[in-house]
C-alpha atoms as a PDB file:
ATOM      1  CA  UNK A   1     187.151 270.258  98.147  1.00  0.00           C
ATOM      2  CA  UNK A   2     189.424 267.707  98.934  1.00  0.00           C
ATOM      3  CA  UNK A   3     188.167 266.664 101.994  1.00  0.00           C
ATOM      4  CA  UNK A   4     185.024 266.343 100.273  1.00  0.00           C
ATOM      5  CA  UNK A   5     186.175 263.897  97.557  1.00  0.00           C
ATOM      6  CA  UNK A   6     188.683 261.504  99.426  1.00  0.00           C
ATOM      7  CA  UNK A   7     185.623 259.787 101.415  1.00  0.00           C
ATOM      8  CA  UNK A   8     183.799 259.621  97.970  1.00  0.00           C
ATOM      9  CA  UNK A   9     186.933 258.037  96.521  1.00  0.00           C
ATOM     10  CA  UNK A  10     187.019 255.612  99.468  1.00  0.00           C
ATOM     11  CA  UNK A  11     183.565 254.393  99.252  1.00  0.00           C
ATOM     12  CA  UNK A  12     184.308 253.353  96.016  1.00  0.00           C
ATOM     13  CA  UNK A  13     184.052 249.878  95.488  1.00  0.00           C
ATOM     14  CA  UNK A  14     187.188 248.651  94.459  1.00  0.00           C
ATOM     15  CA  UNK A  15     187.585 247.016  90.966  1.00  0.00           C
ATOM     16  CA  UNK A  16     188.996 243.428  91.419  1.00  0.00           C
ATOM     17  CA  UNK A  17     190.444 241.836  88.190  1.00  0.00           C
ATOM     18  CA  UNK A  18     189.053 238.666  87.890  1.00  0.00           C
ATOM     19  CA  UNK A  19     190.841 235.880  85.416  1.00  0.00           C
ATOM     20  CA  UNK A  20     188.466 235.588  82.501  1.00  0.00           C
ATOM     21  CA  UNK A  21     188.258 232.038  81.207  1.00  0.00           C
ATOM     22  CA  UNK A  22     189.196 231.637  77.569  1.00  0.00           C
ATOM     23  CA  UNK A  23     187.878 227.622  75.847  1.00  0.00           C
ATOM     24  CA  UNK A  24     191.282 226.502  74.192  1.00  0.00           C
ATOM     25  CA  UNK A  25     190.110 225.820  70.926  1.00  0.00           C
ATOM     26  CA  UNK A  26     193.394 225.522  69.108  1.00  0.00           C
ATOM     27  CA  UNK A  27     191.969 221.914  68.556  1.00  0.00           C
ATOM     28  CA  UNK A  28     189.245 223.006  65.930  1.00  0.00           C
ATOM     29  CA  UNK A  29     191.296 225.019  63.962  1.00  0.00           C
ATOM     30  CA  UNK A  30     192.449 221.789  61.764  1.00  0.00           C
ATOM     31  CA  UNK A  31     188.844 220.706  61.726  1.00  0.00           C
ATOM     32  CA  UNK A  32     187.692 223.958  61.277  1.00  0.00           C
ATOM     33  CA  UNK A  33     189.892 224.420  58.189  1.00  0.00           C
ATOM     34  CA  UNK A  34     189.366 221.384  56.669  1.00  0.00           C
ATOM     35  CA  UNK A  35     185.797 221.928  56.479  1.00  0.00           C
ATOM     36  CA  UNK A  36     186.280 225.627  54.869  1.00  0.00           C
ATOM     37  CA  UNK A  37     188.522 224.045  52.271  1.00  0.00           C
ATOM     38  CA  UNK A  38     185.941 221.541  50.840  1.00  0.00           C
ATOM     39  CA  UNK A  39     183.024 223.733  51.308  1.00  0.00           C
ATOM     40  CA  UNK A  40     185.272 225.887  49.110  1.00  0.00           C
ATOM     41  CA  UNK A  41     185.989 222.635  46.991  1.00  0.00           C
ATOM     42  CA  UNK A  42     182.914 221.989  46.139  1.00  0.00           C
ATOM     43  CA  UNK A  43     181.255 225.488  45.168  1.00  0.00           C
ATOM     44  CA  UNK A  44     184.446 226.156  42.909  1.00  0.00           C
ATOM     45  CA  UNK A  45     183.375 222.517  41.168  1.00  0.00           C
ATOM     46  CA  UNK A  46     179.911 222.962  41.419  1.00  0.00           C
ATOM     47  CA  UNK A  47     179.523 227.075  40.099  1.00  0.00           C
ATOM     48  CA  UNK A  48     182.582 226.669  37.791  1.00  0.00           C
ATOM     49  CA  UNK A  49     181.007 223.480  35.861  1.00  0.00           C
ATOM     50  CA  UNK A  50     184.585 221.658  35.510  1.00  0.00           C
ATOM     51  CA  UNK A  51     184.499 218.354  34.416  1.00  0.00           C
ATOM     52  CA  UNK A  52     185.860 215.219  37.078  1.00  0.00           C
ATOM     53  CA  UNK A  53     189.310 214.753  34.844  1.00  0.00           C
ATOM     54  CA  UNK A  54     189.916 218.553  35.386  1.00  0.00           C
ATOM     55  CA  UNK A  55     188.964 218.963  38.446  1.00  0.00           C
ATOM     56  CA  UNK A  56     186.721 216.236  40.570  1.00  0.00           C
ATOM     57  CA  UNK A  57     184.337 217.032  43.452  1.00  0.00           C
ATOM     58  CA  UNK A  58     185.503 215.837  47.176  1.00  0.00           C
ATOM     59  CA  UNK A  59     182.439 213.291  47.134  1.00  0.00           C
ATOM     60  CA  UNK A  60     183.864 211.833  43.869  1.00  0.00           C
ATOM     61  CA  UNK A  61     187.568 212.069  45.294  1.00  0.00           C
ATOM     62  CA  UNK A  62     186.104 210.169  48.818  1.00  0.00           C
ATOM     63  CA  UNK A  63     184.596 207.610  46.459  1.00  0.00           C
ATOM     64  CA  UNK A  64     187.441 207.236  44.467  1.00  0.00           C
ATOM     65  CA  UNK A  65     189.625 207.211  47.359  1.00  0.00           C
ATOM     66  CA  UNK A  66     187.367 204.386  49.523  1.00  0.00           C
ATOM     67  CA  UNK A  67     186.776 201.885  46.509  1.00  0.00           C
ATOM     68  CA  UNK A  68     190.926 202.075  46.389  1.00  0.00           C
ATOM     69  CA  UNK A  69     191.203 201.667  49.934  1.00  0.00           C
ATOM     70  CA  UNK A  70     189.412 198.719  49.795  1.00  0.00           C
ATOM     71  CA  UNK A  71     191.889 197.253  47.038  1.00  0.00           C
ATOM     72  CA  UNK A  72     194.601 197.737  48.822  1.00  0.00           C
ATOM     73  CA  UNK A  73     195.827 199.406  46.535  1.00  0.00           C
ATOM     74  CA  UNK A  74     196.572 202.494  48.386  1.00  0.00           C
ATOM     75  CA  UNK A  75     198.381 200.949  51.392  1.00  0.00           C
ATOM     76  CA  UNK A  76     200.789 199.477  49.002  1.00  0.00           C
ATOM     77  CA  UNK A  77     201.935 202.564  47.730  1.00  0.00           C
ATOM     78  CA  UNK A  78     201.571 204.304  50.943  1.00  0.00           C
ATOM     79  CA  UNK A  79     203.433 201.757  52.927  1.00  0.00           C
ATOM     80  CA  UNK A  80     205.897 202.001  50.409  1.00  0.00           C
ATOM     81  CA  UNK A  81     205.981 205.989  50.916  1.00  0.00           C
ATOM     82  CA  UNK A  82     206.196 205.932  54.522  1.00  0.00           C
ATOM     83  CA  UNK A  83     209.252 203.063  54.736  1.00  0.00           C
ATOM     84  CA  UNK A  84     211.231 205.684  51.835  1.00  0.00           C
ATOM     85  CA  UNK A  85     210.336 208.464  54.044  1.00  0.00           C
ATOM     86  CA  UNK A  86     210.871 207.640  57.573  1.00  0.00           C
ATOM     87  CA  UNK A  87     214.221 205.858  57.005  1.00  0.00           C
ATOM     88  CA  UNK A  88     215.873 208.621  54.830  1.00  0.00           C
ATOM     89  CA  UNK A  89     214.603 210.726  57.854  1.00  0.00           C
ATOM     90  CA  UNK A  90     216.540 208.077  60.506  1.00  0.00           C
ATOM     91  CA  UNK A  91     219.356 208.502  58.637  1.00  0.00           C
ATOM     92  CA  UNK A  92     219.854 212.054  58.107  1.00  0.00           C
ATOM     93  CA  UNK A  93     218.857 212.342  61.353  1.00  0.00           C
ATOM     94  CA  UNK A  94     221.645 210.924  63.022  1.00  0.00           C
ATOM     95  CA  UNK A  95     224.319 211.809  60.612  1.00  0.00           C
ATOM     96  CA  UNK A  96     222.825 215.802  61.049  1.00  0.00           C
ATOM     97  CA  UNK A  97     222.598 215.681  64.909  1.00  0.00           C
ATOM     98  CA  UNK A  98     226.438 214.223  64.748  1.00  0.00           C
ATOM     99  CA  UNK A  99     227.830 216.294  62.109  1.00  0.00           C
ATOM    100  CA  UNK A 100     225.896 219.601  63.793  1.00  0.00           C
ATOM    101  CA  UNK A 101     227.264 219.196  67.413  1.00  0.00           C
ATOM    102  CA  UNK A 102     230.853 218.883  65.580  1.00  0.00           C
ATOM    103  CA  UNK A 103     230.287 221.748  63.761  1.00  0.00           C
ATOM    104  CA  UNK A 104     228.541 223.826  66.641  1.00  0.00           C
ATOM    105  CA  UNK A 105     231.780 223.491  69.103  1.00  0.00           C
ATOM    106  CA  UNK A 106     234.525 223.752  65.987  1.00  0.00           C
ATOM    107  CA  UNK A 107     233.820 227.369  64.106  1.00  0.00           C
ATOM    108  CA  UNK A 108     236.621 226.658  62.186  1.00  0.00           C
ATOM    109  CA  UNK A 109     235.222 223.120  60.789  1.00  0.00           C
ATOM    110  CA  UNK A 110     232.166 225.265  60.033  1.00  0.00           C
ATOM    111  CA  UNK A 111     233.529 227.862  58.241  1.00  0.00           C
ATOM    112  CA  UNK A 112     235.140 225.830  55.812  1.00  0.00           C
ATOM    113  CA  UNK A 113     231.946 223.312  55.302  1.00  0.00           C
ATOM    114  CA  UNK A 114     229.218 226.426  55.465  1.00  0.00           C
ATOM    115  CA  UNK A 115     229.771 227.374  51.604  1.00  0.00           C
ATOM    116  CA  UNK A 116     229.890 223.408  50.838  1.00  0.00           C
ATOM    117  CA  UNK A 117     226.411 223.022  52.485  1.00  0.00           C
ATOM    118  CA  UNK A 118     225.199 226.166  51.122  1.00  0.00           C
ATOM    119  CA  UNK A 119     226.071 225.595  47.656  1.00  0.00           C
ATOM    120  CA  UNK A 120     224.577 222.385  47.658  1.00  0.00           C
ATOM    121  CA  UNK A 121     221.597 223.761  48.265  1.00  0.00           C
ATOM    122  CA  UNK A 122     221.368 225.191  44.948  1.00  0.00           C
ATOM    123  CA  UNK A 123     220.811 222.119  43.162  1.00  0.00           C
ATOM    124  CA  UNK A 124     217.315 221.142  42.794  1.00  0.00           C
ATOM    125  CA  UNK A 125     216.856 217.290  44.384  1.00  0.00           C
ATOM    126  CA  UNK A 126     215.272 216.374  41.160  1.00  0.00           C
ATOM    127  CA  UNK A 127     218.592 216.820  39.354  1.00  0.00           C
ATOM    128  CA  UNK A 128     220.363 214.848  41.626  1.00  0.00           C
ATOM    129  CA  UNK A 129     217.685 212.394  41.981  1.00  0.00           C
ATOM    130  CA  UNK A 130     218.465 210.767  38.500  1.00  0.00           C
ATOM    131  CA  UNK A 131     222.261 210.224  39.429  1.00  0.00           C
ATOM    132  CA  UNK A 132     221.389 208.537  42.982  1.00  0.00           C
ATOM    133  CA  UNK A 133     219.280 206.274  41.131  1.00  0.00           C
ATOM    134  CA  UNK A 134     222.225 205.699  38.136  1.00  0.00           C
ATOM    135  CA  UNK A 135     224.779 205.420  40.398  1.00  0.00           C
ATOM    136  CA  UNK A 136     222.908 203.136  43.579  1.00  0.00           C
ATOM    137  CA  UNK A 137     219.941 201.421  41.169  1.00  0.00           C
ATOM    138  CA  UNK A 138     216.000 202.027  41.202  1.00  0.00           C
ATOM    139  CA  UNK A 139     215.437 200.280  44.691  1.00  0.00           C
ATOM    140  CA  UNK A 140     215.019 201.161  48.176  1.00  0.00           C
ATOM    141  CA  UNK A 141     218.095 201.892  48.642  1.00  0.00           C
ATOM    142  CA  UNK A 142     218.003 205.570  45.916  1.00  0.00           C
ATOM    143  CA  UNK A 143     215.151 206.596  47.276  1.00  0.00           C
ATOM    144  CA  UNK A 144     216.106 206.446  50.928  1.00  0.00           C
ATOM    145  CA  UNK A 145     219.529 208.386  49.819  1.00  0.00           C
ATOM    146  CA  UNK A 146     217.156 211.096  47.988  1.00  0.00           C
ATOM    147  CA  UNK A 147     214.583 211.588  50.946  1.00  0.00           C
ATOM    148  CA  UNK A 148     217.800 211.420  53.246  1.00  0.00           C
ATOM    149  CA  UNK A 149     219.851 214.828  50.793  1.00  0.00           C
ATOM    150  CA  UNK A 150     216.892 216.540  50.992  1.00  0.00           C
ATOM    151  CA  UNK A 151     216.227 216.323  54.838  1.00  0.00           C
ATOM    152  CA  UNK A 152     219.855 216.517  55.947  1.00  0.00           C
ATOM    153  CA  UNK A 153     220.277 220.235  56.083  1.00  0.00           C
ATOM    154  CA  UNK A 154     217.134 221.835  57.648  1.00  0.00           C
ATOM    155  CA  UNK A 155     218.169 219.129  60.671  1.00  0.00           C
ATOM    156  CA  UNK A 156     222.020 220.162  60.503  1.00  0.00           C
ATOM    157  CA  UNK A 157     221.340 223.930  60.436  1.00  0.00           C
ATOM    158  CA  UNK A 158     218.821 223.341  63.136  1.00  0.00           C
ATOM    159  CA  UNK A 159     221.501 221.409  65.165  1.00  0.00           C
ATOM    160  CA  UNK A 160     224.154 224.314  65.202  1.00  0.00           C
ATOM    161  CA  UNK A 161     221.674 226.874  65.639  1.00  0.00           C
ATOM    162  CA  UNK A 162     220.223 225.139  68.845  1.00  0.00           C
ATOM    163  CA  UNK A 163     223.810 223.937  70.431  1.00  0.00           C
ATOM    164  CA  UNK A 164     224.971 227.379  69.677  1.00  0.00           C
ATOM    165  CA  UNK A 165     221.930 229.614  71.474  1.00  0.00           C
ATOM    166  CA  UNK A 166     222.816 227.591  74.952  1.00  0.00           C
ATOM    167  CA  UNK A 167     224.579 230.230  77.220  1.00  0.00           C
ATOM    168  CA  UNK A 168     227.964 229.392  77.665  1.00  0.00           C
ATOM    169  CA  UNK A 169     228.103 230.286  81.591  1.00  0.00           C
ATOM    170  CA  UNK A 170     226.039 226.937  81.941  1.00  0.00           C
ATOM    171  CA  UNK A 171     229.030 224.969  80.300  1.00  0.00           C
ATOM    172  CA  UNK A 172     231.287 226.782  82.183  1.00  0.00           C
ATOM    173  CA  UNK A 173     229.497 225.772  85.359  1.00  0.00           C
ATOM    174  CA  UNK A 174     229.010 222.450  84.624  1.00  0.00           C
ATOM    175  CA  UNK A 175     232.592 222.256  83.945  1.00  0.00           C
ATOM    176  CA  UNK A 176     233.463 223.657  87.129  1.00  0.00           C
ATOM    177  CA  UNK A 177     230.987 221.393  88.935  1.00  0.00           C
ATOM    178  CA  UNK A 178     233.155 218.106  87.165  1.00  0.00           C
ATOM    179  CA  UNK A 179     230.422 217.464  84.758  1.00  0.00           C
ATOM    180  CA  UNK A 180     231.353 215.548  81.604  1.00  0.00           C
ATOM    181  CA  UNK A 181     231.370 216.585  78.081  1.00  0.00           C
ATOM    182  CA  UNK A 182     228.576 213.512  78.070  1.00  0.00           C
ATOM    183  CA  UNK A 183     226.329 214.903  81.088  1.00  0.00           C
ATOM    184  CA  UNK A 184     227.386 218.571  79.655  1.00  0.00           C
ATOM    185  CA  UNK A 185     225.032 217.371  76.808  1.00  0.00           C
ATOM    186  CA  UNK A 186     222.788 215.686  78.662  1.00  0.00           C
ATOM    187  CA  UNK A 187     221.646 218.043  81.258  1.00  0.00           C
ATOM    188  CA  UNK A 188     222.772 221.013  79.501  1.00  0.00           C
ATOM    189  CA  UNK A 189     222.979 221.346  75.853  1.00  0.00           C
ATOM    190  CA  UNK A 190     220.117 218.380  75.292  1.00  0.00           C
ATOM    191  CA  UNK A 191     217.357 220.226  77.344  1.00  0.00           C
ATOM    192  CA  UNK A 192     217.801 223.839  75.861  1.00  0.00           C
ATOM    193  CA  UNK A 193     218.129 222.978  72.383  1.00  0.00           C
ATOM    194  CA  UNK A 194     214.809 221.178  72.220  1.00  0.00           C
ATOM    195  CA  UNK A 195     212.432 224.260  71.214  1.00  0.00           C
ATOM    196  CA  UNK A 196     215.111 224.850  68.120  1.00  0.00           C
ATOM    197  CA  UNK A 197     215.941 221.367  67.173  1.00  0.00           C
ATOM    198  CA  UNK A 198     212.736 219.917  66.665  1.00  0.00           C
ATOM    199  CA  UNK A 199     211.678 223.377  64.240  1.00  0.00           C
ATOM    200  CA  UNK A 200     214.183 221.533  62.036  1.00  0.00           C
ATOM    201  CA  UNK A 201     213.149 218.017  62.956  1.00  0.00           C
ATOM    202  CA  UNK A 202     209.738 219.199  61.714  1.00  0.00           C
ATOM    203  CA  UNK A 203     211.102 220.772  58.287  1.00  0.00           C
ATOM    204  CA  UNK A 204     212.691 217.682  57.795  1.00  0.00           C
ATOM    205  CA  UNK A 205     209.760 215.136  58.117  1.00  0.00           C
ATOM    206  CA  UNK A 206     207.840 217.408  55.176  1.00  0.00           C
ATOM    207  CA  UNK A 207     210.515 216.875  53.138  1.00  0.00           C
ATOM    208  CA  UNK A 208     211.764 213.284  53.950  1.00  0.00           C
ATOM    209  CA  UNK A 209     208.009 212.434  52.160  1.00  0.00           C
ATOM    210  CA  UNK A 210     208.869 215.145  49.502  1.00  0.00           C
ATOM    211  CA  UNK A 211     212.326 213.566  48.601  1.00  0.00           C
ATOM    212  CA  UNK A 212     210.529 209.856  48.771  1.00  0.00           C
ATOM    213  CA  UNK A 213     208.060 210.996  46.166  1.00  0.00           C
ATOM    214  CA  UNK A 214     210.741 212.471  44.090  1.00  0.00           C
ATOM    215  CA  UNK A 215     212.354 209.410  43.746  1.00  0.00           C
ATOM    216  CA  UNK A 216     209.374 207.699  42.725  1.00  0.00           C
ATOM    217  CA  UNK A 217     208.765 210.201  40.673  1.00  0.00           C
ATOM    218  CA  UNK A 218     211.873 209.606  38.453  1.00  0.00           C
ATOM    219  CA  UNK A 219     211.894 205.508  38.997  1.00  0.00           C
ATOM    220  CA  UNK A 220     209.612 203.817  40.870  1.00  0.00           C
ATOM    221  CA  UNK A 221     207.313 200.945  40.487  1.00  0.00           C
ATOM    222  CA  UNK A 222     205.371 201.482  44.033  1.00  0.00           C
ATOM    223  CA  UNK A 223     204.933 204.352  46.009  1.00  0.00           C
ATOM    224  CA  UNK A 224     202.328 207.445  45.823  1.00  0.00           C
ATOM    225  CA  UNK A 225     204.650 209.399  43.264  1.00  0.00           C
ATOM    226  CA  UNK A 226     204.388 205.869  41.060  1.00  0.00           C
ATOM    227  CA  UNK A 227     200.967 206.178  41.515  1.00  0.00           C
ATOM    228  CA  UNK A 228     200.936 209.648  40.867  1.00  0.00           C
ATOM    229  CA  UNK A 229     202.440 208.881  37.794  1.00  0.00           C
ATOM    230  CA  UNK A 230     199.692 205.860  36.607  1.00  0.00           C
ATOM    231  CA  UNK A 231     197.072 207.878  37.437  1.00  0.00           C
ATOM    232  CA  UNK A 232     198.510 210.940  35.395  1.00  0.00           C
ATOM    233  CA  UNK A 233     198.955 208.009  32.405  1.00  0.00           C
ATOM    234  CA  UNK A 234     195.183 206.472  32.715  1.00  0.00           C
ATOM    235  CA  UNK A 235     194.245 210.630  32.981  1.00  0.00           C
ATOM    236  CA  UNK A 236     192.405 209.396  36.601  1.00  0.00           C
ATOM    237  CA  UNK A 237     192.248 212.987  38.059  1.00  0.00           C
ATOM    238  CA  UNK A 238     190.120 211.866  40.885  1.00  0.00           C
ATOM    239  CA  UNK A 239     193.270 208.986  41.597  1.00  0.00           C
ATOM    240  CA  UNK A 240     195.699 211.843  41.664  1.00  0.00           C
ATOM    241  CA  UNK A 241     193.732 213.665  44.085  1.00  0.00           C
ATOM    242  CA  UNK A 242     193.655 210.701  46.691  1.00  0.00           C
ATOM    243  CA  UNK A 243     197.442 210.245  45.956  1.00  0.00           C
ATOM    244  CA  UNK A 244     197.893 214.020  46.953  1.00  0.00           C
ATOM    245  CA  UNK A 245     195.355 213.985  50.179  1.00  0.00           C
ATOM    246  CA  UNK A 246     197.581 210.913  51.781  1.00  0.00           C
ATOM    247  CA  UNK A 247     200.574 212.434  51.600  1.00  0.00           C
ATOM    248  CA  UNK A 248     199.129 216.096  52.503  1.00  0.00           C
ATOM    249  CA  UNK A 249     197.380 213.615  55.454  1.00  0.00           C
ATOM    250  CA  UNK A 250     201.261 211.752  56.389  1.00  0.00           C
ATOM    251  CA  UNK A 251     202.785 214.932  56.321  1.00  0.00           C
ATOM    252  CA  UNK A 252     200.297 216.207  58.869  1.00  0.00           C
ATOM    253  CA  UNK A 253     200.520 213.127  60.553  1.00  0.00           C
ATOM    254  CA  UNK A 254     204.570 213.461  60.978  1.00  0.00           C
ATOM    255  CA  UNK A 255     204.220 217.259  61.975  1.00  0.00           C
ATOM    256  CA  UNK A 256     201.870 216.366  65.309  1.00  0.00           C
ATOM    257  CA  UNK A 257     203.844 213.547  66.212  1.00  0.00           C
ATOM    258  CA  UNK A 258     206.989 215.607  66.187  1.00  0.00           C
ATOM    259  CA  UNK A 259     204.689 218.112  67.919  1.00  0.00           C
ATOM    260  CA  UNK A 260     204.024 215.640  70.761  1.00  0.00           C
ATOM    261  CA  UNK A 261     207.245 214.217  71.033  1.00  0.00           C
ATOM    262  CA  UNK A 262     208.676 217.776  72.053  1.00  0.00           C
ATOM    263  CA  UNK A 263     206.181 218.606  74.372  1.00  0.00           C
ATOM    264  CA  UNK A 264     206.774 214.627  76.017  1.00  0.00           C
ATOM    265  CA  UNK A 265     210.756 216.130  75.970  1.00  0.00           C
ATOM    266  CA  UNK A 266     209.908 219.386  77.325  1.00  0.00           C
ATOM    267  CA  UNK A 267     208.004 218.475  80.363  1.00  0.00           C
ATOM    268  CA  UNK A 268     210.148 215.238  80.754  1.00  0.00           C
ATOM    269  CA  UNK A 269     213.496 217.440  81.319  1.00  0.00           C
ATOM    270  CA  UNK A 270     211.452 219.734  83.744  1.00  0.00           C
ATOM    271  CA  UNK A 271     210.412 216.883  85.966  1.00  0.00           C
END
């Protein structure tokens, strides 16, 4: 019987596994959700029967948000968003990536901080928001110190974390080789703590615009949390949602540009 079946089993044709192409559509899933949400939009306006200064339709919201577009109106405030935002990023940036390599070769220097940094964290930045502005006045300057508290410590933790995870046989050996502490970082630590560092660079971008707003919230002339706050006065429901869409739309915005920055990093250090 086995003679029988091995020349069956060999005429078999063999069964070759080919690669099966998959269309990358990671692309139209923003699109594709976008869509959703204001079909969804507009049948919760349309079957509920709500009125536009509870809740307004997305073609009444894209009217709203064109004819203040064309004001300029809404760059003003935006512009005045995006300077709060970006610079109280800059600097918590820097002072984060310097304070979190310190911290990530000196246990003992973060042992005695951790609980500082931790217990900070249990302050709300609104409450601390109205003593920035006492102590350093309703300007620029506040609101870049708010947006800059409030994006410090996803950056710093992100820092440590990311310095920490490289394998320390690949300092040793660069040590060996006569490497540097500088090309140590460089060619070492840099490369391998991308994938980490920029989940906290990306934390911190969402809430540099959240920290901005909060500042404008408490004082602020200009800005989309002043204009949060006029439309809230005038009871312009349809203004509020156009204030909310741009900074749901800069937030976005800062999340794919940190997005493409990393990859630009990643594939730069493998060259």
């Amino acid at each position: 019987m086995m003679q029988q079946t091995l020349p069956m089993q060999r005429k078999t044709p063999a069964t070759r596994s080919w690669p099966r192409w998959r269309p990358d559509l990671h692309w139209v899933g923003l699109p594709v959700t976008v869509m959703i949400g204001l079909v969804f939009w507009h049948l919760l306006v349309t079957l509920g029967g709500y009125r536009p200064f509870i809740l307004p339709g997305p073609a009444l919201v894209a009217e709203r948000f064109v004819a203040t577009a064309q004001s300029g109106l809404l760059w003003q405030h935006t512009s005045t968003t995006l300077v709060e935002a970006l610079g109280g990023f800059s600097l918590a940036l820097v002072l984060a990536l310097t304070l979190g390599y310190v911290l990530a070769h000196l246990p003992w220097l973060d042992r005695a901080l951790s609980p500082v940094l931790a217990a900070s964290q249990a302050i709300p930045i609104i409450a601390v928001a109205p003593l920035v502005i006492l102590w350093f006045g309703p300007g620029l300057t506040s609101k870049l110190l708010i947006a800059a508290l409030i994006t410090f410590l996803p950056i710093l933790i992100a820092t440590v974390v990311a310095i920490r995870s490289v394998p320390r046989e690949l300092r040793e050996m660069a040590l060996i080789s006569g490497a540097s502490r500088w090309q140590i970082l460089r060619y070492v630590e840099a490369p391998l703590s991308v994938p980490v560092l920029f989940g906290g660079i990306r934390t911190g971008l969402a809430l540099a615009t959240t920290g901005a707003v909060v500042g404008e919230f408490v004082a602020g002339r200009e800005g989309l949390g002043a204009l949060i706050n006029i439309a809230r006065g005038l009871f312009d429901t349809p203004l509020i949602f156009v204030a909310l869409l741009t900074l749901a739309s800069i937030t976005l915005s800062f999340y794919l540009v940190a997005t493409l920055i990393e990859r630009w990093l990643m594939r730069w250090d493998h060259e």
